[in-house]
Protein backbone atom coordinates (compact mmCIF):
# COMPACT_ATOMS: atom_id res chain seq x y z
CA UNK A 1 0.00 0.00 0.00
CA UNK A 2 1.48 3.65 -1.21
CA UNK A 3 0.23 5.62 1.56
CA UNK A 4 1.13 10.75 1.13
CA UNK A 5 3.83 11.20 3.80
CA UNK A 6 1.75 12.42 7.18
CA UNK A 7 2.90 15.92 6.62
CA UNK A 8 2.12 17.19 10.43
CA UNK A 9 3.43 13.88 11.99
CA UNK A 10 6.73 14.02 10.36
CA UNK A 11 7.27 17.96 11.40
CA UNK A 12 6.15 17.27 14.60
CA UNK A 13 8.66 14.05 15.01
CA UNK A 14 11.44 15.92 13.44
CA UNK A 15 11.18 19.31 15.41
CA UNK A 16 9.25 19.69 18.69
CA UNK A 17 11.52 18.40 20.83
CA UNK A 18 14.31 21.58 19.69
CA UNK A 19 12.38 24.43 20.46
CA UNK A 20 12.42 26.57 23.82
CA UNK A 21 8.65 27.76 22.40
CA UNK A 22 6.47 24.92 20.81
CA UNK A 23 3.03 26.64 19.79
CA UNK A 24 2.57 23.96 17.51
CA UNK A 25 1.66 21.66 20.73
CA UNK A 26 -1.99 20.86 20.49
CA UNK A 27 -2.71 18.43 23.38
CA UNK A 28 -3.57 20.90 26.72
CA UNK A 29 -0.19 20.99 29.09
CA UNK A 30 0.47 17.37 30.32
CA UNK A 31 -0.66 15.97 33.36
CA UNK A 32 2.07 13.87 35.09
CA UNK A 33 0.91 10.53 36.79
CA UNK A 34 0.66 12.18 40.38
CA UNK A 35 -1.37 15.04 39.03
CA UNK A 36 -3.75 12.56 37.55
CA UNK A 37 -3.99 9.98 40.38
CA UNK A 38 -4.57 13.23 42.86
CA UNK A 39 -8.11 13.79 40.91
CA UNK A 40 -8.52 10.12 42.43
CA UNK A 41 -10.21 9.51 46.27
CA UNK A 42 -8.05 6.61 46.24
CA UNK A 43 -4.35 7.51 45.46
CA UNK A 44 -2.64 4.81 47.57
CA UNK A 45 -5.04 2.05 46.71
CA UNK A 46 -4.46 2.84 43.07
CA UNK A 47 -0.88 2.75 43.11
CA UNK A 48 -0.61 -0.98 45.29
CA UNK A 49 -3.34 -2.06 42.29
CA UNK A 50 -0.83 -1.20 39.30
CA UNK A 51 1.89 -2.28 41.01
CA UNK A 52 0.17 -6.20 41.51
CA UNK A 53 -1.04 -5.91 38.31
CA UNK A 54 -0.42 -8.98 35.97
CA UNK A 55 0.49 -7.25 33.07
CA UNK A 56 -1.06 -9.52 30.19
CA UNK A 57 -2.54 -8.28 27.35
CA UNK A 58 -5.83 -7.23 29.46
CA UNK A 59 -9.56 -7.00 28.01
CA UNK A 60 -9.13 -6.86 23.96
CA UNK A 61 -11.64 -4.00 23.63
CA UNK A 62 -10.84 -2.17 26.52
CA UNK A 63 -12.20 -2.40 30.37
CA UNK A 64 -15.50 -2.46 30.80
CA UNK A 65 -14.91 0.11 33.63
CA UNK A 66 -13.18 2.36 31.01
CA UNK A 67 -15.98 1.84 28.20
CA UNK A 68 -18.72 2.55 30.74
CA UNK A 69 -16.91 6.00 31.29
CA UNK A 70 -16.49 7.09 27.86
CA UNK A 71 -20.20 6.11 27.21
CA UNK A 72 -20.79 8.86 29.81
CA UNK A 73 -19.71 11.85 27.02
CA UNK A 74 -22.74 10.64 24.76
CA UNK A 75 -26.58 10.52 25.35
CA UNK A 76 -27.16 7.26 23.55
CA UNK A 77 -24.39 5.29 23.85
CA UNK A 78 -23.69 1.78 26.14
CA UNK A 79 -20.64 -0.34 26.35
CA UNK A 80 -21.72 -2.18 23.58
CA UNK A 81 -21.23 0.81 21.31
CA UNK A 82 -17.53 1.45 22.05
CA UNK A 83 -14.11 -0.33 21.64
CA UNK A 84 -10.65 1.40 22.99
CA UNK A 85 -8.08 1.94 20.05
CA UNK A 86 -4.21 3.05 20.51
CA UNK A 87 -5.16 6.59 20.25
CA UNK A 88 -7.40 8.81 18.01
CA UNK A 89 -5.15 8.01 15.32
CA UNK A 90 -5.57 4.23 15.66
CA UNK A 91 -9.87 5.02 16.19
CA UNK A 92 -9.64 6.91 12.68
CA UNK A 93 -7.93 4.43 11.19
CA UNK A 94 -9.83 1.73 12.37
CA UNK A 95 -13.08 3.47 11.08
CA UNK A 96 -11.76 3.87 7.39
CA UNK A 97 -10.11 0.64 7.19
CA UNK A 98 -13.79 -0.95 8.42
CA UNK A 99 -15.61 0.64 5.95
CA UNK A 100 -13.92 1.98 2.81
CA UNK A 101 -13.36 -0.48 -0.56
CA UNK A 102 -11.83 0.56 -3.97
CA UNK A 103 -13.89 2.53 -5.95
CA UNK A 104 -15.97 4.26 -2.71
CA UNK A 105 -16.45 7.81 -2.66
CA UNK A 106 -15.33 9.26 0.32
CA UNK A 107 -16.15 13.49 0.79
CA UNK A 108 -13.26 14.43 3.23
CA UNK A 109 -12.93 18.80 4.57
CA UNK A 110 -9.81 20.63 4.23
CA UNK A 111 -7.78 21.37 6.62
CA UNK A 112 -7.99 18.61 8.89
CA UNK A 113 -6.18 15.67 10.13
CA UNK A 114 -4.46 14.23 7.04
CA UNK A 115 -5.72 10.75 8.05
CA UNK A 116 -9.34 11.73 6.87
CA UNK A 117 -8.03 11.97 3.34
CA UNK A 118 -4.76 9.78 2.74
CA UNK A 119 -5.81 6.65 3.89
CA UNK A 120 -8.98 6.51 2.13
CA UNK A 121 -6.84 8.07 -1.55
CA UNK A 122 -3.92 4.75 -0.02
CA UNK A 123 -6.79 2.38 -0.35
CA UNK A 124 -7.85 3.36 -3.91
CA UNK A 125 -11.14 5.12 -2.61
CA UNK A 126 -12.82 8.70 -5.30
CA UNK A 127 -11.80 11.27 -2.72
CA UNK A 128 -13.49 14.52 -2.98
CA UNK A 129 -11.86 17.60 -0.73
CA UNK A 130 -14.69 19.85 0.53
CA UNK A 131 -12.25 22.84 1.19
CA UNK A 132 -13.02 24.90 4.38
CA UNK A 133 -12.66 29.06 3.78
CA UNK A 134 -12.11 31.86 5.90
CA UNK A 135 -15.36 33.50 4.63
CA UNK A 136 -17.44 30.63 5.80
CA UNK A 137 -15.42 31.07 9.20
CA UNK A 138 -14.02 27.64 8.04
CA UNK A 139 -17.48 25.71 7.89
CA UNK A 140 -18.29 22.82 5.29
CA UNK A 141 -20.07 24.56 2.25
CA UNK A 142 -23.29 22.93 2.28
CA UNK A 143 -23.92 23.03 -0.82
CA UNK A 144 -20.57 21.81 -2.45
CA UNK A 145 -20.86 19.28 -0.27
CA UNK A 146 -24.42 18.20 -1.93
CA UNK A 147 -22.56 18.57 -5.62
CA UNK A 148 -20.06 15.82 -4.32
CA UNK A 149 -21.80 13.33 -2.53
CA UNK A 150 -23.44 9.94 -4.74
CA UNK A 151 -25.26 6.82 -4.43
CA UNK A 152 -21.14 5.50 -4.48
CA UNK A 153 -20.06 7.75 -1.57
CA UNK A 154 -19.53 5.59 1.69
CA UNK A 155 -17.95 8.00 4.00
CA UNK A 156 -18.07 11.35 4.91
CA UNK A 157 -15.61 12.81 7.04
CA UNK A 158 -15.58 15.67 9.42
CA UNK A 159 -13.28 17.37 12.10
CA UNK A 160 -15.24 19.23 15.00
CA UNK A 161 -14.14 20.90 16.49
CA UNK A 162 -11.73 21.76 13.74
CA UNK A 163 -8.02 21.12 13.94
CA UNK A 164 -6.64 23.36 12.64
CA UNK A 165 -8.86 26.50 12.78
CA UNK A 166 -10.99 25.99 15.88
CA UNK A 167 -14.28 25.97 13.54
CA UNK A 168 -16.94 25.05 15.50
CA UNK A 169 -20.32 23.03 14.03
CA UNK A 170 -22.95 23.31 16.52
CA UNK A 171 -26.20 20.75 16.26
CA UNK A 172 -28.24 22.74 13.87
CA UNK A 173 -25.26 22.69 11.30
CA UNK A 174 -24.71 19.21 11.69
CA UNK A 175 -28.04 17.64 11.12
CA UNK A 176 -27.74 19.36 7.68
CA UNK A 177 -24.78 17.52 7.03
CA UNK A 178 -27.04 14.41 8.72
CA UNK A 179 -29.55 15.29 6.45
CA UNK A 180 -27.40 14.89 3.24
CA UNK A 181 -26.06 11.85 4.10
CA UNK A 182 -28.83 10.08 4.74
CA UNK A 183 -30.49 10.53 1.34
CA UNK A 184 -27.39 8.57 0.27
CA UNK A 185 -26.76 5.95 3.12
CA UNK A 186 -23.41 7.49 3.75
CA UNK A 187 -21.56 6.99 7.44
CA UNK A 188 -20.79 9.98 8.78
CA UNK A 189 -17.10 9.84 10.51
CA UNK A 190 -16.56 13.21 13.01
CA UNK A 191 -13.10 13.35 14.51
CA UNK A 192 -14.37 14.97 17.90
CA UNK A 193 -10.22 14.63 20.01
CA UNK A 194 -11.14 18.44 20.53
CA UNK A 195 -14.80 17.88 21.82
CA UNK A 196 -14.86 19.13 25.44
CA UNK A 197 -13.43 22.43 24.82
CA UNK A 198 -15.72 25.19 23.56
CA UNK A 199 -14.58 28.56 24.60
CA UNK A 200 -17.86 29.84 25.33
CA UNK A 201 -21.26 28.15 26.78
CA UNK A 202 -21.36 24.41 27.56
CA UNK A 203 -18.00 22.80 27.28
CA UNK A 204 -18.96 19.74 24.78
CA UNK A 205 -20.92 20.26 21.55
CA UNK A 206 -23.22 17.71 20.64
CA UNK A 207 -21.52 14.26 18.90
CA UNK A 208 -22.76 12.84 15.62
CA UNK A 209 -23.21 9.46 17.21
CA UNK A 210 -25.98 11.20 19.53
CA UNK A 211 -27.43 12.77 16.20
CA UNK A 212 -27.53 9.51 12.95
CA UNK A 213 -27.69 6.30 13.43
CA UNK A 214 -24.48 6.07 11.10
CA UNK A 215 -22.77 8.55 12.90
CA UNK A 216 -19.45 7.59 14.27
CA UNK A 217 -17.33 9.55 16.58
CA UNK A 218 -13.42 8.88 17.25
CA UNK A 219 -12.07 10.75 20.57
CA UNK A 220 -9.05 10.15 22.65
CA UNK A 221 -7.25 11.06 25.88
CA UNK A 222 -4.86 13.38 24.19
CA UNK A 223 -6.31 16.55 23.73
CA UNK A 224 -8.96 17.45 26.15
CA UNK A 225 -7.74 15.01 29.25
CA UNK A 226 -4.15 16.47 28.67
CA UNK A 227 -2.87 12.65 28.43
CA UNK A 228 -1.17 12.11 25.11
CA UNK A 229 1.41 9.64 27.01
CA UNK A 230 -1.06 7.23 27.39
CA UNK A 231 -2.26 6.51 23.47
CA UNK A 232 -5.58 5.47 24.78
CA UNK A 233 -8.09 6.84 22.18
CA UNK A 234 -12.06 5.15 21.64
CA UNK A 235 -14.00 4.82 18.73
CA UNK A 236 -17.98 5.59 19.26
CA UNK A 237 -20.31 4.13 16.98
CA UNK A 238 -23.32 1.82 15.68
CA UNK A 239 -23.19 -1.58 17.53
CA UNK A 240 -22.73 -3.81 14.42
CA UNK A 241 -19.80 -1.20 13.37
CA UNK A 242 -17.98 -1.80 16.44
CA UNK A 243 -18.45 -5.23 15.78
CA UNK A 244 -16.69 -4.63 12.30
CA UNK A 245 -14.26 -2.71 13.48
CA UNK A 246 -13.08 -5.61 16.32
CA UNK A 247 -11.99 -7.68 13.45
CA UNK A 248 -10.23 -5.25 12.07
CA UNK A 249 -8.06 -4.08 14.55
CA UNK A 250 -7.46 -7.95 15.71
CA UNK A 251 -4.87 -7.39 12.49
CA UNK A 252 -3.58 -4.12 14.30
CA UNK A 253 -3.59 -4.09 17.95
CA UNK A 254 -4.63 -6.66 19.98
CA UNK A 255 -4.97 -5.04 22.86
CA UNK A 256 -4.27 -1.37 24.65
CA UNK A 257 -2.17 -1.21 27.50
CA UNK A 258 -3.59 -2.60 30.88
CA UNK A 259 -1.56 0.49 32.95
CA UNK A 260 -2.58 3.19 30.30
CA UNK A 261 -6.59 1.77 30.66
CA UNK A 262 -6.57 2.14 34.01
CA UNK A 263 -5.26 5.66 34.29
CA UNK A 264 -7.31 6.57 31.63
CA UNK A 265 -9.93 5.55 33.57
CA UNK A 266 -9.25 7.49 36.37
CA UNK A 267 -9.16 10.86 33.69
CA UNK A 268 -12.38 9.55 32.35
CA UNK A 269 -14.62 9.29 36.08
CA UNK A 270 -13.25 12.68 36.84
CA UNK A 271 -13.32 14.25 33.67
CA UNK A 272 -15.16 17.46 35.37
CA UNK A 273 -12.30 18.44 37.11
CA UNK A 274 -9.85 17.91 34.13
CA UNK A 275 -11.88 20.08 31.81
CA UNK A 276 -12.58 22.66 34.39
CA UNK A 277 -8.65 22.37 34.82
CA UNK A 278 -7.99 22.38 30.70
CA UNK A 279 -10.76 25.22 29.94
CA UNK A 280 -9.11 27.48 32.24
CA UNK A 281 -5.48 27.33 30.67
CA UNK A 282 -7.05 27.20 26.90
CA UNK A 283 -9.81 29.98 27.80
CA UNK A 284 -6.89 32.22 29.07
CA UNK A 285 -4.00 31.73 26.47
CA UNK A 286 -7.34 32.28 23.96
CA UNK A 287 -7.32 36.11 25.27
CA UNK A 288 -3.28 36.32 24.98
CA UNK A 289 -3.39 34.99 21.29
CA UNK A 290 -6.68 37.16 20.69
CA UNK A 291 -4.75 40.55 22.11
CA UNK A 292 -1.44 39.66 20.58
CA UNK A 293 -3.12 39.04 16.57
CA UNK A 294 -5.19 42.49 17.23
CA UNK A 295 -1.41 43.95 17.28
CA UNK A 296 0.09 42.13 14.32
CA UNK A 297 -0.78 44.13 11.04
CA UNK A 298 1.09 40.86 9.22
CA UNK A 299 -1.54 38.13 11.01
CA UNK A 300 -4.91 37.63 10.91
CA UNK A 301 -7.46 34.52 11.36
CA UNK A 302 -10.59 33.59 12.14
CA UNK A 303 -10.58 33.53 16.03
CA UNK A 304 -11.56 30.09 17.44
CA UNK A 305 -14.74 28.66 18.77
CA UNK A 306 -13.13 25.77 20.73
CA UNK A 307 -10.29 23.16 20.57
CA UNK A 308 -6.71 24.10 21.26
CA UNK A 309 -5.64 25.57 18.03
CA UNK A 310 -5.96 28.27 15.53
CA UNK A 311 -5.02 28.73 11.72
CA UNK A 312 -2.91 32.11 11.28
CA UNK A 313 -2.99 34.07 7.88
CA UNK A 314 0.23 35.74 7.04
CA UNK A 315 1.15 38.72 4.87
CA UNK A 316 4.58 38.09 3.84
CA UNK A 317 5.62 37.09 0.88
CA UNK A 318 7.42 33.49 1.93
CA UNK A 319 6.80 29.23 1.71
CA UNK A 320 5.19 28.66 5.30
CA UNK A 321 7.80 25.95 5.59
CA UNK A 322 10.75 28.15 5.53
CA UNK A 323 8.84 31.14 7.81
CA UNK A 324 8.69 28.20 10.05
CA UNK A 325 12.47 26.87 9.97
CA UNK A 326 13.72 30.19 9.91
CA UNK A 327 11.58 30.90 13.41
CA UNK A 328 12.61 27.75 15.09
CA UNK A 329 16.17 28.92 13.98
CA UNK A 330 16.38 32.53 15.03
CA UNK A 331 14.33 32.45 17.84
CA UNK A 332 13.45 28.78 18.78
CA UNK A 333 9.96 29.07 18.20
CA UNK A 334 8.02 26.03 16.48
CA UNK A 335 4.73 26.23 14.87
CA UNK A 336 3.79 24.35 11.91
CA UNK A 337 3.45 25.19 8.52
CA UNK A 338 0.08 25.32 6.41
CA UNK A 339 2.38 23.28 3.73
CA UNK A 340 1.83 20.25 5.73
CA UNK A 341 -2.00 20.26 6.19
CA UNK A 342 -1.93 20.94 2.74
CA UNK A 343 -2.87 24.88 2.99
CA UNK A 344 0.21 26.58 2.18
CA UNK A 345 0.34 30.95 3.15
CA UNK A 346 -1.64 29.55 7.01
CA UNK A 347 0.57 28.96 9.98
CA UNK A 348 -1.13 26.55 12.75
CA UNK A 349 -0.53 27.48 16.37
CA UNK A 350 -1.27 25.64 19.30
CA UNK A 351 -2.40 27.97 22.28
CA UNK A 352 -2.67 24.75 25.15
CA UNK A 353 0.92 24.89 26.58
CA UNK A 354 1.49 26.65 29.88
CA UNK A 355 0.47 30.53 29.54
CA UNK A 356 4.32 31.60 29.94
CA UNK A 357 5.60 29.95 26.86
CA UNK A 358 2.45 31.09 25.09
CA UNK A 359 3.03 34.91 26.23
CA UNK A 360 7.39 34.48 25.55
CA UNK A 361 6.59 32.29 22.24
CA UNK A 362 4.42 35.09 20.96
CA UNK A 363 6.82 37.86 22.01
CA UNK A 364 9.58 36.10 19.89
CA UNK A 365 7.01 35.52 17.14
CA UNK A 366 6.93 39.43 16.71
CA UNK A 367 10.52 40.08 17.28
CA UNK A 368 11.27 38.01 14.06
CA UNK A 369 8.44 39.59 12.34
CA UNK A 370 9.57 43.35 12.98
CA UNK A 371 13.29 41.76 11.78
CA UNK A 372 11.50 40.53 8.57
């Protein structure tokens, strides 16, 4: 299988671990074990239980304790309805793998995770980009999206929130996209790693799985639970899907970690306090990015409506790529380039690390562009 090189995943790999300043970090600032097992009434009891524990491969789909949790982010959903994947990566990929043949279309937005896009064009699927604009505030045209989709299209997938602009589609906007699809029979696949982190109003935005009955919804422990470290990600869906999608990651995965399922579900039965924790940090460096683009005549974007990221437009005549390199350079800031989400003159920048780097990363940010 010929698979595009993961444009984001090989930037990140190659340069976030050389910069003083990442704001290209998307998952809200780490938790460390004893910050997470301090949300817990039981600290000590927890700790003698991992330390006894057997360590085979553990329950194939994930703990029923675990499933039971994430069931708890949906209306409609019971255990029967989830199964625990090595990340959201490993969920998307699942999900495409399950469903997409030769020949299927699949109706994918731009920007997003690559993922939504590559692996269906790897497995010889009739992709169709539905590209997201600034003067839609980043929203799915509607109506392109009806000029693309067929009695052939299988799949239609979504990011929301949006990585990388923050776009926002509350439940009004998605039952039109609910209503398209189901003239056609299409699934409906929403990347929701971001879900949990609105900026304004309620915190979580209602899931396509709680909306179709082909609606499936791929979420991890990364973003919004600040546990990346863990690659403990879920995929939400129709009961006979998730029986579909067992089979297919028997070829994969096996298993998850026993450790990583347990601390996740710690995060998971005390995900009110995490949020409350991960709002305030991505609420507040919101207002610092919002102040410092108001001062930037070379920047502008579309402010965000939740998640932990925003896409920057920039007036200066240069390849993202090398405005990036020469910023890590000269001042050791990373962000990442619109070249590898396939949007070249947009810079992505992650506003969840702790508010000091944010405010210093920015401050460099506008040193090099006044040296520019």
């Amino acid at each position: 299988m010929k698979i595009k090189d993961f444009g984001v995943e090989i930037w990140m790999g190659l340069y976030e671990n050389d910069c003083d300043y990442n704001l290209a970090e998307t998952c809200v600032e780490s938790l460390t074990v004893d910050q997470l097992l301090n949300y817990a009434d039981n600290k000590q009891k927890i700790i003698d239980e991992i330390l006894n524990m057997k360590l085979t491969y553990g329950a194939i789909e994930g703990s029923d304790r675990l499933r039971i949790g994430i069931t708890s982010l949906y209306e409609n959903m019971d255990i029967e309805n989830i199964t625990i994947t090595h990340g959201a990566i490993g969920a998307n990929a699942l999900s495409i793998m399950t469903l997409v043949e030769p020949g299927d279309r699949v109706i994918s937005v731009l920007p997003t995770y690559q993922q939504h896009y590559s692996i269906p064009e790897s497995i010889g699927a009739d992709v169709k980009i539905l590209q997201l604009r600034p003067e839609n505030n980043f929203l799915p045209d509607l109506d392109e999206l009806r000029v693309y989709i067929n009695n052939n299209t299988k799949l239609i997938c979504i990011n929301n929130p949006n990585n990388p602009t923050g776009a926002l589609m509350d439940k009004d906007f998605l039952m039109e996209i609910v209503e398209i699809a189901k003239q056609y029979d299409a699934y409906i696949l929403c990347d929701e790693v971001y879900r949990g982190l609105n900026h304004e109003g309620e915190s979580f935005t209602t899931s396509i799985v709680d909306l179709y009955e082909k609606g499936i919804s791929t979420g991890s422990m990364s973003k919004t639970f600040s546990l990346a470290g863990l690659r403990i990600g879920w995929v939400a869906g129709p009961k006979e899907f998730i029986k579909s999608v067992n089979k297919q990651r028997d070829y994969h995965i096996i298993s998850c970690g026993m450790i990583d399922d347990r601390l996740a579900t710690i995060a998971i039965e005390n995900k009110e306090a995490i949020i409350k924790r991960n709002l305030g940090i991505v609420r507040k460096n919101l207002e610092t990015l919002d102040k410092w683009i108001a001062n930037e005549p070379l920047i502008t974007y579309v402010k965000p409506k939740a998640g932990t990221t925003a896409f920057l437009k920039y007036d200066i005549d240069m390849p993202s790529e090398e405005f990036c390199l020469r910023l890590l350079k000269e001042k050791s800031v990373m962000l990442l380039p619109g070249k590898a989400l396939d949007m070249e003159g947009y810079l992505r920048i992650g506003f969840a690390n702790t508010p000091k780097i944010i405010e210093e990363g920015l401050e460099k940010i506008s040193e090099f562009l006044k040296e520019l």
